[in-house]
C-alpha atoms as a PDB file:
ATOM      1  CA  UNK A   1     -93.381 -73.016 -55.421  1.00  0.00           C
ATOM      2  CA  UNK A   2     -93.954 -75.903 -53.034  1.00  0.00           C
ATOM      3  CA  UNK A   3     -95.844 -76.141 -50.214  1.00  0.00           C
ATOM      4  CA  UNK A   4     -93.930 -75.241 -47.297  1.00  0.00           C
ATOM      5  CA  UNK A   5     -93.374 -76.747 -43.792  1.00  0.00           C
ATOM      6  CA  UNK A   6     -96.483 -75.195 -42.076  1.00  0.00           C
ATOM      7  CA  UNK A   7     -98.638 -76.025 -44.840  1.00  0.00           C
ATOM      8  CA  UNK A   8     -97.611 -79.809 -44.925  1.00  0.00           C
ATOM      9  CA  UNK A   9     -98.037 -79.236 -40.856  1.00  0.00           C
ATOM     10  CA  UNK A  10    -101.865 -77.962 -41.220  1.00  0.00           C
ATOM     11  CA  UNK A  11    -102.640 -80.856 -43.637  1.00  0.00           C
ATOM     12  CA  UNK A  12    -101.500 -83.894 -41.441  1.00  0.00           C
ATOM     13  CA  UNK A  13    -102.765 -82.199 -38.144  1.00  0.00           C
ATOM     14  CA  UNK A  14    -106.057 -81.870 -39.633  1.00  0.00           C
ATOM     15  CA  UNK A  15    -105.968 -85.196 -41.764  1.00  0.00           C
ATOM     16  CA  UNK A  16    -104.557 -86.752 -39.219  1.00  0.00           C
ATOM     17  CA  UNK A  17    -103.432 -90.487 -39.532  1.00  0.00           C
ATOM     18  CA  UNK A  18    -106.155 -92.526 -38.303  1.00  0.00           C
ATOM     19  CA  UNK A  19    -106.198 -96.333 -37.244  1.00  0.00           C
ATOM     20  CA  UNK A  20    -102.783 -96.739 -37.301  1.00  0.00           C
ATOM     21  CA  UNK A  21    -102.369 -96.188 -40.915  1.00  0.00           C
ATOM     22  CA  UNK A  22    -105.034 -99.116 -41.948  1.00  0.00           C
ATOM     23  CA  UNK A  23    -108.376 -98.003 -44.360  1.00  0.00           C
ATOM     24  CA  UNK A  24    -111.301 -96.317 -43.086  1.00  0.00           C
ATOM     25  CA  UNK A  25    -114.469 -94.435 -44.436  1.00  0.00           C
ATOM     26  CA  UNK A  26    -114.360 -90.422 -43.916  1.00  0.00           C
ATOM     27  CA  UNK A  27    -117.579 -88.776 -42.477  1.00  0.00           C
ATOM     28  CA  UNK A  28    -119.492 -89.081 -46.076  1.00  0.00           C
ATOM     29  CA  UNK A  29    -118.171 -92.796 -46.149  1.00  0.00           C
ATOM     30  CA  UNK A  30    -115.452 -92.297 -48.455  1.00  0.00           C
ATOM     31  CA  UNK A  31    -112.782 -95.080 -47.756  1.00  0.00           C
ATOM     32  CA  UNK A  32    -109.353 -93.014 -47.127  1.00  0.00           C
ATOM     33  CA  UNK A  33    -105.810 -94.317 -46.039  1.00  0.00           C
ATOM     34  CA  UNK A  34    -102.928 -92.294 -44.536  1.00  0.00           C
ATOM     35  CA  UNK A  35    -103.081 -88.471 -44.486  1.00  0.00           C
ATOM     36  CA  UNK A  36    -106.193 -88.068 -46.407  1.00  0.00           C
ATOM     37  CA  UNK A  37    -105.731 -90.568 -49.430  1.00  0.00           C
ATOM     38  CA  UNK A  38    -108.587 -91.678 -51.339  1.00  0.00           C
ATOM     39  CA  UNK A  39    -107.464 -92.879 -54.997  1.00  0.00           C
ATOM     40  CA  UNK A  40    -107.317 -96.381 -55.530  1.00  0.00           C
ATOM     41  CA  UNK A  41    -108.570 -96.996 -51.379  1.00  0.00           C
ATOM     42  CA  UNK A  42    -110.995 -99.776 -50.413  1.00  0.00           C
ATOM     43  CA  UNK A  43    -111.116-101.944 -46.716  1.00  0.00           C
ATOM     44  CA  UNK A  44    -108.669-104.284 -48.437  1.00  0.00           C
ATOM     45  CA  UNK A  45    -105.966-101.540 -49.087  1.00  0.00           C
ATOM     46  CA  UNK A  46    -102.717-102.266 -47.232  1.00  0.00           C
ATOM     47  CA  UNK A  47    -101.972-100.639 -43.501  1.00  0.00           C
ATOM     48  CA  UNK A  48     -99.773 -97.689 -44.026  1.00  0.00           C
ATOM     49  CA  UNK A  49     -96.788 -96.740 -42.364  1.00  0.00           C
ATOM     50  CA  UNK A  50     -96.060 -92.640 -41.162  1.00  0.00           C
ATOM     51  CA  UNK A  51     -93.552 -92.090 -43.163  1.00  0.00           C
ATOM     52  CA  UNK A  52     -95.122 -93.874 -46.182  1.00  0.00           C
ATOM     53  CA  UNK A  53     -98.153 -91.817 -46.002  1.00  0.00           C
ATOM     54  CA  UNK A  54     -95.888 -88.284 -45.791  1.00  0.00           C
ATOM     55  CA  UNK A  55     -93.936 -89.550 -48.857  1.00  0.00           C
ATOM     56  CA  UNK A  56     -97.559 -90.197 -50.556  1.00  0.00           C
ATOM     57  CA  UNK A  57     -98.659 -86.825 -49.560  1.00  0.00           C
ATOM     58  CA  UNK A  58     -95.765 -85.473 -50.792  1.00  0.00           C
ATOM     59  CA  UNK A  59     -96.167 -87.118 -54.428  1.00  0.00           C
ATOM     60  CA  UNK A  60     -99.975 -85.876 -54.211  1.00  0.00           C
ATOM     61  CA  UNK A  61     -99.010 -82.215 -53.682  1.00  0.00           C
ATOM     62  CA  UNK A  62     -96.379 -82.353 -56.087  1.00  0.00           C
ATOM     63  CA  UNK A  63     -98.219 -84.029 -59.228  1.00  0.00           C
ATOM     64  CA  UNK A  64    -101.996 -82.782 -58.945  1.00  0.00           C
ATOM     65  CA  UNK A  65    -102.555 -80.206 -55.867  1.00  0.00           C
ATOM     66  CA  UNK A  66     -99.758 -77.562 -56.237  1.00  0.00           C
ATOM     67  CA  UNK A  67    -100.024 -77.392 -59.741  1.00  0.00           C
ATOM     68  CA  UNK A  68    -103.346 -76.564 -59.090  1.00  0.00           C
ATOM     69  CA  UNK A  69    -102.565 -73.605 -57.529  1.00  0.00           C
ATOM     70  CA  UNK A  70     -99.735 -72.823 -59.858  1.00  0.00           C
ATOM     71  CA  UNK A  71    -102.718 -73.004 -62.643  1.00  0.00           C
ATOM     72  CA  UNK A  72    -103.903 -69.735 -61.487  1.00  0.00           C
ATOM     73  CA  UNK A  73    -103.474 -66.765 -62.896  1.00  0.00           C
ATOM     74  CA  UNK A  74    -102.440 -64.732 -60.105  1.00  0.00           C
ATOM     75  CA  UNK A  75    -100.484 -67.981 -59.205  1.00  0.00           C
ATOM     76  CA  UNK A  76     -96.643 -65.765 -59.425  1.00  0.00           C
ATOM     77  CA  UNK A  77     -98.215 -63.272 -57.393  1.00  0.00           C
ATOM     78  CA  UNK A  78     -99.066 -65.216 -53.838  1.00  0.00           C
ATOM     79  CA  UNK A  79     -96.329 -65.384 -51.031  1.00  0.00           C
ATOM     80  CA  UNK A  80     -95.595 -69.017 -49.329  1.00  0.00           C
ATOM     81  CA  UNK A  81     -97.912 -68.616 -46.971  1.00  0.00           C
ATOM     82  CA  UNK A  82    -101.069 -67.730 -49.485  1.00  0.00           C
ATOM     83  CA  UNK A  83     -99.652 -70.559 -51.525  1.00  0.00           C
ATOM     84  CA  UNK A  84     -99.291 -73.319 -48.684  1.00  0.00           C
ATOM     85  CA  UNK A  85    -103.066 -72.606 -46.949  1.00  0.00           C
ATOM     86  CA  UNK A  86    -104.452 -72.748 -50.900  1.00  0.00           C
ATOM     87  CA  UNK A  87    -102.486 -76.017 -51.353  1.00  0.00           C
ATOM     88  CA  UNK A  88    -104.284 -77.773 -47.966  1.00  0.00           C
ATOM     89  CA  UNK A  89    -107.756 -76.036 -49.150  1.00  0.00           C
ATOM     90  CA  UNK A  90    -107.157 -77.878 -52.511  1.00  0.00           C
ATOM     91  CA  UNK A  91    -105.645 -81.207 -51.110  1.00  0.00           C
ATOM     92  CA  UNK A  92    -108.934 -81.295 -48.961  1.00  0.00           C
ATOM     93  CA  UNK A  93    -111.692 -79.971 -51.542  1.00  0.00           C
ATOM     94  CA  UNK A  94    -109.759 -80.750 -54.843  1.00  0.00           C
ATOM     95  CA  UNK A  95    -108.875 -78.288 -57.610  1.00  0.00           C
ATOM     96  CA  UNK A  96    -112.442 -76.956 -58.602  1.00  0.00           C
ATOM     97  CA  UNK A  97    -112.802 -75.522 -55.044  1.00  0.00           C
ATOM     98  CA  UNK A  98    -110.502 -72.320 -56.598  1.00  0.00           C
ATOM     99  CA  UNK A  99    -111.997 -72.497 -60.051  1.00  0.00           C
ATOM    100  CA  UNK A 100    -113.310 -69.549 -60.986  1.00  0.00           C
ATOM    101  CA  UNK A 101    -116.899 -70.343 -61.017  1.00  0.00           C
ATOM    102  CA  UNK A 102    -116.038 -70.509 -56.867  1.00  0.00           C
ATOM    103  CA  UNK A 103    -116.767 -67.241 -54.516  1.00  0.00           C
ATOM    104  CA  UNK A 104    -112.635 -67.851 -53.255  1.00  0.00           C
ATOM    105  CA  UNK A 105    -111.760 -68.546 -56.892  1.00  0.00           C
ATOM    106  CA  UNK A 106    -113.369 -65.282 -58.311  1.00  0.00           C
ATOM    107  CA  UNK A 107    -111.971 -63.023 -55.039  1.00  0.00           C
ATOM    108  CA  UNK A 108    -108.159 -64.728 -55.838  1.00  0.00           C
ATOM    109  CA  UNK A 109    -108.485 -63.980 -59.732  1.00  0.00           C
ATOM    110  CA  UNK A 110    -109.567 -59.935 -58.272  1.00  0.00           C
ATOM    111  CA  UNK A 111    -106.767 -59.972 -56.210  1.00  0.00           C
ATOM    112  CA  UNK A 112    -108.819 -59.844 -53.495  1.00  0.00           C
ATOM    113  CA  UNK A 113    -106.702 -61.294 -50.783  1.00  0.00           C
ATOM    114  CA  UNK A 114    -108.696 -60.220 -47.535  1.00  0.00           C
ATOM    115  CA  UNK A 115    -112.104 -61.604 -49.029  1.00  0.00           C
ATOM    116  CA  UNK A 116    -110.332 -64.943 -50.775  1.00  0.00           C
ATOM    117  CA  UNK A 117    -109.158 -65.937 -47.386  1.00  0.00           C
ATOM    118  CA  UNK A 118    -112.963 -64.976 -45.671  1.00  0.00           C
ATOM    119  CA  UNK A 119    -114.367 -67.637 -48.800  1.00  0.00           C
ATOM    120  CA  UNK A 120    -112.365 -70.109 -47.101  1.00  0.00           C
ATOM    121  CA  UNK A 121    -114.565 -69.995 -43.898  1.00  0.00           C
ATOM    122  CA  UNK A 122    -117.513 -70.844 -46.203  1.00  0.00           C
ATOM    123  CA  UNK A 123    -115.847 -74.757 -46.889  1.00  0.00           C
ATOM    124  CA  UNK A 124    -116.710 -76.050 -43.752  1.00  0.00           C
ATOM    125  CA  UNK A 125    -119.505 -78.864 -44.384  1.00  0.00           C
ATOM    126  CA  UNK A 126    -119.943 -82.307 -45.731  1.00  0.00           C
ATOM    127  CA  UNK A 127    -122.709 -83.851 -46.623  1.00  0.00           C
ATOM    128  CA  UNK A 128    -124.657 -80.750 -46.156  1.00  0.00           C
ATOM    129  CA  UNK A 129    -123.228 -80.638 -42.462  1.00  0.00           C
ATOM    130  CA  UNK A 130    -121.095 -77.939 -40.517  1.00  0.00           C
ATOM    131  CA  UNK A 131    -118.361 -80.302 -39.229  1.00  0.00           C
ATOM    132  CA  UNK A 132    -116.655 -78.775 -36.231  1.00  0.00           C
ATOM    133  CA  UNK A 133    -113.179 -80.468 -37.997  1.00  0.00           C
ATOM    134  CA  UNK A 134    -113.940 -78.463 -41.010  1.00  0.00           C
ATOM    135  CA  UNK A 135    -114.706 -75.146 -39.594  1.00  0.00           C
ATOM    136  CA  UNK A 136    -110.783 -75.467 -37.409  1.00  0.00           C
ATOM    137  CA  UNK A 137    -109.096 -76.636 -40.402  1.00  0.00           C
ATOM    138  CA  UNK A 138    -110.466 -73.374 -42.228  1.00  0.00           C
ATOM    139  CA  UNK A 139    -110.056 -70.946 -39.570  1.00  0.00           C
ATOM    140  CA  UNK A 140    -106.008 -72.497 -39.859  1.00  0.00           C
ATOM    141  CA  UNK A 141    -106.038 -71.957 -43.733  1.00  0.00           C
ATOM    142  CA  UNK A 142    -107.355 -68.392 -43.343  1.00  0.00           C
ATOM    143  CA  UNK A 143    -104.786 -67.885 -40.531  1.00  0.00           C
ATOM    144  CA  UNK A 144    -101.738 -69.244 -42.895  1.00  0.00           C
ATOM    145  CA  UNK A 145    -103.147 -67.662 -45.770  1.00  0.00           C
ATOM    146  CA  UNK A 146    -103.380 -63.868 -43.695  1.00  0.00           C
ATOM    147  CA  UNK A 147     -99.638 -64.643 -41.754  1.00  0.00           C
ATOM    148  CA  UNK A 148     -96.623 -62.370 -42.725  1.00  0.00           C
ATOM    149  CA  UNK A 149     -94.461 -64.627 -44.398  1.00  0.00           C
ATOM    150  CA  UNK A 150     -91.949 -62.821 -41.835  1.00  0.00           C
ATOM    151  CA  UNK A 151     -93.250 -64.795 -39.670  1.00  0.00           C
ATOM    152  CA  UNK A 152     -92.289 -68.727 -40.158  1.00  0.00           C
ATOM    153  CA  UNK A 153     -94.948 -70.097 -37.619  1.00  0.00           C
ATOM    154  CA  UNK A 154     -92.063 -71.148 -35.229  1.00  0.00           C
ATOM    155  CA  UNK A 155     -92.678 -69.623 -32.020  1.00  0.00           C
ATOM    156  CA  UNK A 156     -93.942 -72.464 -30.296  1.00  0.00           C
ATOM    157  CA  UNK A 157     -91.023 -74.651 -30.434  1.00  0.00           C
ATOM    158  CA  UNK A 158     -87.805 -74.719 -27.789  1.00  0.00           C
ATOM    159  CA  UNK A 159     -84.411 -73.046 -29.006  1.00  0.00           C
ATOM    160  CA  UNK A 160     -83.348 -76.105 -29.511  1.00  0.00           C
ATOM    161  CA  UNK A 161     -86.308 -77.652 -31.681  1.00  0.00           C
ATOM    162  CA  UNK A 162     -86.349 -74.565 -33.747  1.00  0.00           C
ATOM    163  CA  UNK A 163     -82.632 -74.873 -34.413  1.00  0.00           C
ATOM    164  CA  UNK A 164     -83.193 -78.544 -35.440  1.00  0.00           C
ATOM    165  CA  UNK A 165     -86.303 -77.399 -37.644  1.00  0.00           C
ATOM    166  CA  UNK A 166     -84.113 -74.166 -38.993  1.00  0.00           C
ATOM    167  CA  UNK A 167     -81.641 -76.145 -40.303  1.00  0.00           C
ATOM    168  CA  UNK A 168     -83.388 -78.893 -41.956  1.00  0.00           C
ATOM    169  CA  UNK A 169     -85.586 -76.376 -43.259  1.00  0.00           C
ATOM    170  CA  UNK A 170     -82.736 -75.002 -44.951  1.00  0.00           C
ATOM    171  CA  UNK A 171     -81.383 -78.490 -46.370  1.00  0.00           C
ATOM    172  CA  UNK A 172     -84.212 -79.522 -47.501  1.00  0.00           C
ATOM    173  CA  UNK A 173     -84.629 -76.137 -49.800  1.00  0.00           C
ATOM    174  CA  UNK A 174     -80.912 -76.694 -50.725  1.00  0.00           C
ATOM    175  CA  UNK A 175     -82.004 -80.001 -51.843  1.00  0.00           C
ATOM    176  CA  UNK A 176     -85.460 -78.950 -53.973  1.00  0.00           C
ATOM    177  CA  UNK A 177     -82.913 -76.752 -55.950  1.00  0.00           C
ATOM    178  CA  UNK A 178     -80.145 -79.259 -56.362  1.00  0.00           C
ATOM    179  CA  UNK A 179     -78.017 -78.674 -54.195  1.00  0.00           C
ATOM    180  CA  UNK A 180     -77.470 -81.955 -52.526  1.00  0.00           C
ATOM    181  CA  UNK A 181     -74.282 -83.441 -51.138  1.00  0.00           C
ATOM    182  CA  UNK A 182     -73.991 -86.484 -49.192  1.00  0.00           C
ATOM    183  CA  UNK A 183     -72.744 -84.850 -46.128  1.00  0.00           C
ATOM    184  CA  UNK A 184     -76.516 -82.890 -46.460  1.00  0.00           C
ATOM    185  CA  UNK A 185     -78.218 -86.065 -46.930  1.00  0.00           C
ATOM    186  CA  UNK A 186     -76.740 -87.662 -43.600  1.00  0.00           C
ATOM    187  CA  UNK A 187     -77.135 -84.612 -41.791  1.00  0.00           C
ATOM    188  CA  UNK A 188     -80.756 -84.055 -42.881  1.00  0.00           C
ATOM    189  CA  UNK A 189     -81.290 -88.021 -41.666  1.00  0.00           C
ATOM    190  CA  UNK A 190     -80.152 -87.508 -38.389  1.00  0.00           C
ATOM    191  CA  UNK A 191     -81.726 -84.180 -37.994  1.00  0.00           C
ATOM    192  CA  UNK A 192     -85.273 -86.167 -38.831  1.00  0.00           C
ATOM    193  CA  UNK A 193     -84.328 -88.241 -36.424  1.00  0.00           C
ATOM    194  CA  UNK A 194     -83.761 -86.079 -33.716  1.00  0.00           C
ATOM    195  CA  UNK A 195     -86.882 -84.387 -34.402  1.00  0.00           C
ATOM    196  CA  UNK A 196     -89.012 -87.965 -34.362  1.00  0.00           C
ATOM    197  CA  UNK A 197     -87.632 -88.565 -30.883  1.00  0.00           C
ATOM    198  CA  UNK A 198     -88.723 -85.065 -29.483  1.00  0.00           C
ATOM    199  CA  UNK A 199     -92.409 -85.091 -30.859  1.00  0.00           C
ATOM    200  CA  UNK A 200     -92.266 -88.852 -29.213  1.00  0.00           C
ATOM    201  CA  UNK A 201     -91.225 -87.524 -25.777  1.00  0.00           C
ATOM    202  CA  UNK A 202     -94.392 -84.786 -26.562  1.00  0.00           C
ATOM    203  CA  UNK A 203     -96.613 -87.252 -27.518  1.00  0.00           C
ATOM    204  CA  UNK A 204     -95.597 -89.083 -24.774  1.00  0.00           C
ATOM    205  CA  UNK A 205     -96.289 -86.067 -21.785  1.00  0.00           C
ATOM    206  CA  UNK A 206     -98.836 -85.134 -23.458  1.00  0.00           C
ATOM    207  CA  UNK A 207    -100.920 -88.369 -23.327  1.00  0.00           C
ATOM    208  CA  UNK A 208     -99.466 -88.925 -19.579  1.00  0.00           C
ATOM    209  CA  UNK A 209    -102.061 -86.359 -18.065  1.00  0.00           C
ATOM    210  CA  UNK A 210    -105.825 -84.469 -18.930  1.00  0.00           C
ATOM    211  CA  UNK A 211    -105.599 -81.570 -20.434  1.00  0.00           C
ATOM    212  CA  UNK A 212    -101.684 -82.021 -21.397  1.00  0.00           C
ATOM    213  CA  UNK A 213    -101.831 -81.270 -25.084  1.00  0.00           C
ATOM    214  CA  UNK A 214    -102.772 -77.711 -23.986  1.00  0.00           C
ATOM    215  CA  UNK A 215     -99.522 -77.017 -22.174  1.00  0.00           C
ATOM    216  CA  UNK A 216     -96.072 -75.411 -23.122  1.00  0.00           C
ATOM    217  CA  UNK A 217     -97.539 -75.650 -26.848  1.00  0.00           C
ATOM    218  CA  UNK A 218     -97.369 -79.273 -26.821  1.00  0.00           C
ATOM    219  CA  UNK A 219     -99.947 -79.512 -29.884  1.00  0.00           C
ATOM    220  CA  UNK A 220     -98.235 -76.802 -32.204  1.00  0.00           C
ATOM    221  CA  UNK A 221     -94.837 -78.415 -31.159  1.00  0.00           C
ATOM    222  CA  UNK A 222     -95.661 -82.017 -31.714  1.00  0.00           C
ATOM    223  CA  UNK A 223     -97.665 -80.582 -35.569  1.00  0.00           C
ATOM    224  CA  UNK A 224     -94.248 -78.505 -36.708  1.00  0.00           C
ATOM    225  CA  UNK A 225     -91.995 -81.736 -35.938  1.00  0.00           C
ATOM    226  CA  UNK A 226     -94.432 -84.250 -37.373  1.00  0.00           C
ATOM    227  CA  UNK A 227     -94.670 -82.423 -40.653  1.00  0.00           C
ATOM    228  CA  UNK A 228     -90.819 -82.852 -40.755  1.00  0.00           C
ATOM    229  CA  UNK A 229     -90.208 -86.432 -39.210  1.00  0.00           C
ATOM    230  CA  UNK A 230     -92.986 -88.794 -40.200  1.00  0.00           C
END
């Protein structure tokens, strides 16, 4: 299973992607690049573009933080949704938060979905320290983790920007199974950049007044297209 559009979403919203893609040190002074990359990162690292820092996400998910969560034994068992907010718990934590040793870990290897995604709500310091980032990003993993998977986390966009997500949703799964044309390819390409130059024109309102990420779900709008366009 791979981590699906909301999950990627909650990561980068609550990574975020900060001085422009150049190095910095996280609250405990960790030097970190991009969406939350630390391997390899010192103050001499190369700036970072958007879209190189998705397709490093990406590769990180992919190679060490979904199999992860594939590793458990329950693993065939979670829906998208419980897979995705486990996937941004481990991408943030690392593997051995879900070990079994772990309060989460022992209530997901019980199959005891209601109290794993409570655990999560415990995961909120660093350094010893409640960070107010920390305690938002886990209320959003408990929320993903607890959502009907009939529900696809879409309500906040226009018509028209949930037809544009929709349907390169639906490439892009076409594409993780092999089915990939060329036509697809060129039509997922434009579709990316249609969505870039709507989360622009959100950024851009947004920024224009106080208090204008909190209207016509500017913030969940501008989170659902950046997890598909950067």
């Amino acid at each position: 299973m791979n981590t699906s559009p909301a999950g990627i979403a909650l990561i980068k919203e609550f990574e975020g992607f900060p001085f422009g893609g150049r190095p910095y040190r996280d609250p405990v002074g960790v030097w970190t690049i991009g969406y939350g990359h630390t391997a390899g990162v010192g103050p001499n690292t190369p700036r970072m573009t958007e879209r190189e820092a998705s397709r490093l996400l990406q590769q990180e998910l992919d190679r060490k933080y979904e199999p992860a969560v594939e590793a458990l034994s329950v693993a065939d068992e979670l829906n998208e949704n419980q897979f995705s907010a486990l996937a941004s718990f481990v991408y943030n934590l690392g593997p051995g938060s879900i070990s079994a040793g772990t309060g989460i870990g022992r209530a997901l290897r019980a199959r005891q979905w209601r109290r794993a995604a409570d655990e999560m709500l415990r995961w909120n310091k660093a350094g010893g320290r409640v960070l107010p980032g920390l305690t938002r990003r886990r209320q959003a993993e408990r929320a993903l983790f607890l959502r009907s998977v009939a529900a696809d986390g879409l309500e906040p966009l226009t018509p028209k920007e949930r037809r544009l997500v929709r349907e390169y949703d639906r490439l892009l799964a076409a594409k993780r199974v092999g089915r990939d044309t060329a036509t697809a390819r060129n039509r997922r390409i434009a579709l990316r950049a249609a969505m870039e130059r709507r989360r622009k024109a959100i950024w851009h309102a947004a920024e224009a007044a106080a208090g204008g990420w909190e209207r016509l779900n500017r913030r969940a709008r501008y989170s659902q297209l950046l997890a598909r366009s950067a």
